[in-house]
Protein backbone atom coordinates (compact mmCIF):
# COMPACT_ATOMS: atom_id res chain seq x y z
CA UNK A 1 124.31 72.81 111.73
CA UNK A 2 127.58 74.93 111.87
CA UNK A 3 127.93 78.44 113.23
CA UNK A 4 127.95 79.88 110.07
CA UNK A 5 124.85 78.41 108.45
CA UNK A 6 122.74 79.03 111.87
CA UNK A 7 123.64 83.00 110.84
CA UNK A 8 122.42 82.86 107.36
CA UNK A 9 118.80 83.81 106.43
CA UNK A 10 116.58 80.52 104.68
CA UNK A 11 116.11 81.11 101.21
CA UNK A 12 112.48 81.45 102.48
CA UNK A 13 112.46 84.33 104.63
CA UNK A 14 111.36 87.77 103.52
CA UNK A 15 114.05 90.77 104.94
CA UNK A 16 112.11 93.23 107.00
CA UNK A 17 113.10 97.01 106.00
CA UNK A 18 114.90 98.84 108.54
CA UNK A 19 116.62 102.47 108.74
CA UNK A 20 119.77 100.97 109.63
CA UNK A 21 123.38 100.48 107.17
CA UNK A 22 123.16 98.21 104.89
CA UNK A 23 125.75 95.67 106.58
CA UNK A 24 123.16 94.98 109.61
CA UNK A 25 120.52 92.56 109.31
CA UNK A 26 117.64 91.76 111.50
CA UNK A 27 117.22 89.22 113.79
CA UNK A 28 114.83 87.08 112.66
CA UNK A 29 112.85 84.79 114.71
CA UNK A 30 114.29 81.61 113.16
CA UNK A 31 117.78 83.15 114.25
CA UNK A 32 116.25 83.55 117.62
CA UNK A 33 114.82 80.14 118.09
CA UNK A 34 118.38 78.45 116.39
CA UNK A 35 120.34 80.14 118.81
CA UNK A 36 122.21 77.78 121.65
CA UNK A 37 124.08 78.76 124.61
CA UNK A 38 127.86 76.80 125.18
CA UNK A 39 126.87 75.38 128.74
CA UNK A 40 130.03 77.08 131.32
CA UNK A 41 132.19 74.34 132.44
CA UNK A 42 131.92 71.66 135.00
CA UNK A 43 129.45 71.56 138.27
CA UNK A 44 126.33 73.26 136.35
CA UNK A 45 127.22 77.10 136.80
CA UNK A 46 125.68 79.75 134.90
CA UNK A 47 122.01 79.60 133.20
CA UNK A 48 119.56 77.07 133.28
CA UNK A 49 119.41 76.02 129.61
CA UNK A 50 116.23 75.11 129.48
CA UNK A 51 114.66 78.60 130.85
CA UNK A 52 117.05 80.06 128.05
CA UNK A 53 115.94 78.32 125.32
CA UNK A 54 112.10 78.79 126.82
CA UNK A 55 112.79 82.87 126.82
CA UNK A 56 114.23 82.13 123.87
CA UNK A 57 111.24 80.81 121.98
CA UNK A 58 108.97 83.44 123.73
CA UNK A 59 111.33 86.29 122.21
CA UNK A 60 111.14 84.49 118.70
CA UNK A 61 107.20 84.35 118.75
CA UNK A 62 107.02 87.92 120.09
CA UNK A 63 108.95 88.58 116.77
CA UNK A 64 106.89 86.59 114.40
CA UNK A 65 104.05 88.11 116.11
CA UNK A 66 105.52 91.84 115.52
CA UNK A 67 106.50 91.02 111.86
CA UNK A 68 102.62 89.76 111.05
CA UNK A 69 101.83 93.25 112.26
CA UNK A 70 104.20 94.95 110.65
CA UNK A 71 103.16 92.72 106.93
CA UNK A 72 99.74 93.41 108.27
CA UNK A 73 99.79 97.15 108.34
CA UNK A 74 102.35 97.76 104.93
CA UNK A 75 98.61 95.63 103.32
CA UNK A 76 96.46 98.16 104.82
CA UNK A 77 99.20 100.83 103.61
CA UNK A 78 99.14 99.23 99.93
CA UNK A 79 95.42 99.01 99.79
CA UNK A 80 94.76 102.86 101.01
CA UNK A 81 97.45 103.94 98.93
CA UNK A 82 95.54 102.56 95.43
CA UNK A 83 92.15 103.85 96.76
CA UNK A 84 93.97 107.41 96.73
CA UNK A 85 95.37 106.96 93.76
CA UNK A 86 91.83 105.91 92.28
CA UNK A 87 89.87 108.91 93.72
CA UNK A 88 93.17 111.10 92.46
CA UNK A 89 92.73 109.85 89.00
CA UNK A 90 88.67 109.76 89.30
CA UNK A 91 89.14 113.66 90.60
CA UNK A 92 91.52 114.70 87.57
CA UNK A 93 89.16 113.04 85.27
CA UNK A 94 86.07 114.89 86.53
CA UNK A 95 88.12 118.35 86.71
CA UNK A 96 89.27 118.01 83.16
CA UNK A 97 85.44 116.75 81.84
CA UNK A 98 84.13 120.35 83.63
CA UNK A 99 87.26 121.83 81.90
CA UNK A 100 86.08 120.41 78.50
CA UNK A 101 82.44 120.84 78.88
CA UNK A 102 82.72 124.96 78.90
């Protein structure tokens, strides 16, 4: 896989809202688990790649883990927001019965 298709999102993957400009984009976790490390030149200097890659996939599961929660709680937002809406419209419909019935 090239460079430029490891940065694009999988036709798959929902975008998370964020109050950023429109030009960023999240890091997904897929992004996070895709993402490899050029090893530094001769003699084995720099990181181990295998604890990178192992942070790595710890980082991307903390993320999948935070965007459950985050799908999670907009749910819990969507379901309290139509049982308002319901004891709104069961409220105005009682109000304008007592309105009527004088």
């Amino acid at each position: 896989m090239n460079v430029n298709a490891r940065n694009q999102r999988p036709e798959t993957a929902s975008s998370g809202a964020t109050y950023r400009s429109a030009a960023y984009t999240s890091l997904l976790p897929w992004q996070v688990r895709e993402r490899r490390f050029a090893l530094v030149g001769l003699g084995r200097r720099g990181l181990n790649p295998d604890d990178v890659y192992a942070f790595l996939d710890r980082v991307a599961g903390d993320m999948a883990a935070v965007y459950s929660a985050l799908a999670e709680s907009r749910r819990e937002t969507a379901r309290i927001k139509a049982g308002l809406r319901r004891w709104q419209a069961d409220q105005a419909g009682a109000r304008n019965e007592r309105g009527q019935a004088r």
